[in-house]
Protein backbone atom coordinates (compact mmCIF):
# COMPACT_ATOMS: atom_id res chain seq x y z
CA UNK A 1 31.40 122.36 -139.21
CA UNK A 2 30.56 124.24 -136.43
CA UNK A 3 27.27 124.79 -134.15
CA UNK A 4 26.83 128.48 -133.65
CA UNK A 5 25.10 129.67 -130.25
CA UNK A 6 22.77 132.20 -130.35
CA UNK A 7 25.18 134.37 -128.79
CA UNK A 8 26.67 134.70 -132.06
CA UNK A 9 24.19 134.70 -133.82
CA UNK A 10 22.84 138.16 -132.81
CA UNK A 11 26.18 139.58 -132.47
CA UNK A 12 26.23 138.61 -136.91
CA UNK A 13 22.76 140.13 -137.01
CA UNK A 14 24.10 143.35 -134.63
CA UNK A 15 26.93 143.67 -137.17
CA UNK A 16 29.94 143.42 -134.35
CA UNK A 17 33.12 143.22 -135.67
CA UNK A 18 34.23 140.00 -134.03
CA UNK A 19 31.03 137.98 -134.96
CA UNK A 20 31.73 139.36 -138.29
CA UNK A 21 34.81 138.32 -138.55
CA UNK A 22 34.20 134.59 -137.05
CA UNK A 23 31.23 134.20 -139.74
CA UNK A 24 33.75 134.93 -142.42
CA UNK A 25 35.98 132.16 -141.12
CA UNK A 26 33.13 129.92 -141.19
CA UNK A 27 32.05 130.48 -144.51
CA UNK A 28 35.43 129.54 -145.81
CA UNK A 29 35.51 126.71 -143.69
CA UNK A 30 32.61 125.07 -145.11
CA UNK A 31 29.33 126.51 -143.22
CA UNK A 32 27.76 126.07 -139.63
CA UNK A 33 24.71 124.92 -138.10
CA UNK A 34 22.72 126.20 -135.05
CA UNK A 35 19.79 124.25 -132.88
CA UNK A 36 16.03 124.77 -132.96
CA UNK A 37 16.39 126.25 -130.13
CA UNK A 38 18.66 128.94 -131.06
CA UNK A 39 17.06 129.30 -134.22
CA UNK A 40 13.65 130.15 -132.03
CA UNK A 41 15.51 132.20 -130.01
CA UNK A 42 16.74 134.46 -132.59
CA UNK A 43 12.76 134.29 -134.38
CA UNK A 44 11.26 135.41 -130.92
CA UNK A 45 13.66 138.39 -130.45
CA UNK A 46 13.01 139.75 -133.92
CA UNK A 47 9.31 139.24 -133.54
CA UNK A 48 9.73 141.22 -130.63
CA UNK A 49 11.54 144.21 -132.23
CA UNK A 50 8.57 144.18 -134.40
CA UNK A 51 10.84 145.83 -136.93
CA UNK A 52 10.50 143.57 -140.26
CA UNK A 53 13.69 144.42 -141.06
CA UNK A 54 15.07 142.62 -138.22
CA UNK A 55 12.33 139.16 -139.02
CA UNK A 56 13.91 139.63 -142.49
CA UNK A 57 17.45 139.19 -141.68
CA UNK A 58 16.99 136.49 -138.82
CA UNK A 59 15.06 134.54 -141.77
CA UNK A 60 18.01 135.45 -144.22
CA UNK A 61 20.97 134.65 -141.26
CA UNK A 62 19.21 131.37 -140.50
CA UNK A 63 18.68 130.18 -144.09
CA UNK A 64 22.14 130.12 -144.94
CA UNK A 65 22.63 127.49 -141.45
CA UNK A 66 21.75 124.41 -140.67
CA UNK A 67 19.10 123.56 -137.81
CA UNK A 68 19.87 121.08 -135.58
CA UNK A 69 16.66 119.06 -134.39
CA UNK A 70 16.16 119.24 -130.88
């Protein structure tokens, strides 16, 4: 398992090639987690787009991780 950083995290929601590519690894390796914090991080900047496109897919990205209490 791995923690993803929110670094990452936006660069899978961006659709960049090598965040791509590193989610794809982690699928097949068994799945990831990321911290409440992250996971508020990536919330807040959607919210901020106020595209609901971009809530929708931060809601989809972070359902598929696990959170990490703080």
């Amino acid at each position: 398992m791995r923690c993803l950083d929110s670094d990452i995290l936006v660069g899978i929601l961006r659709v960049n090639e090598d965040a791509i590519k590193m989610s794809h690894k982690i699928d097949e390796e068994g799945g990831a987690f990321t911290t409440s914090i992250n996971a508020f991080e990536i919330l807040v900047g959607a919210r901020l787009s106020l595209k609901q496109k971009n809530i929708d897919e931060a809601k989809k990205l972070l359902g598929k991780l696990g959170i990490l209490n703080f």
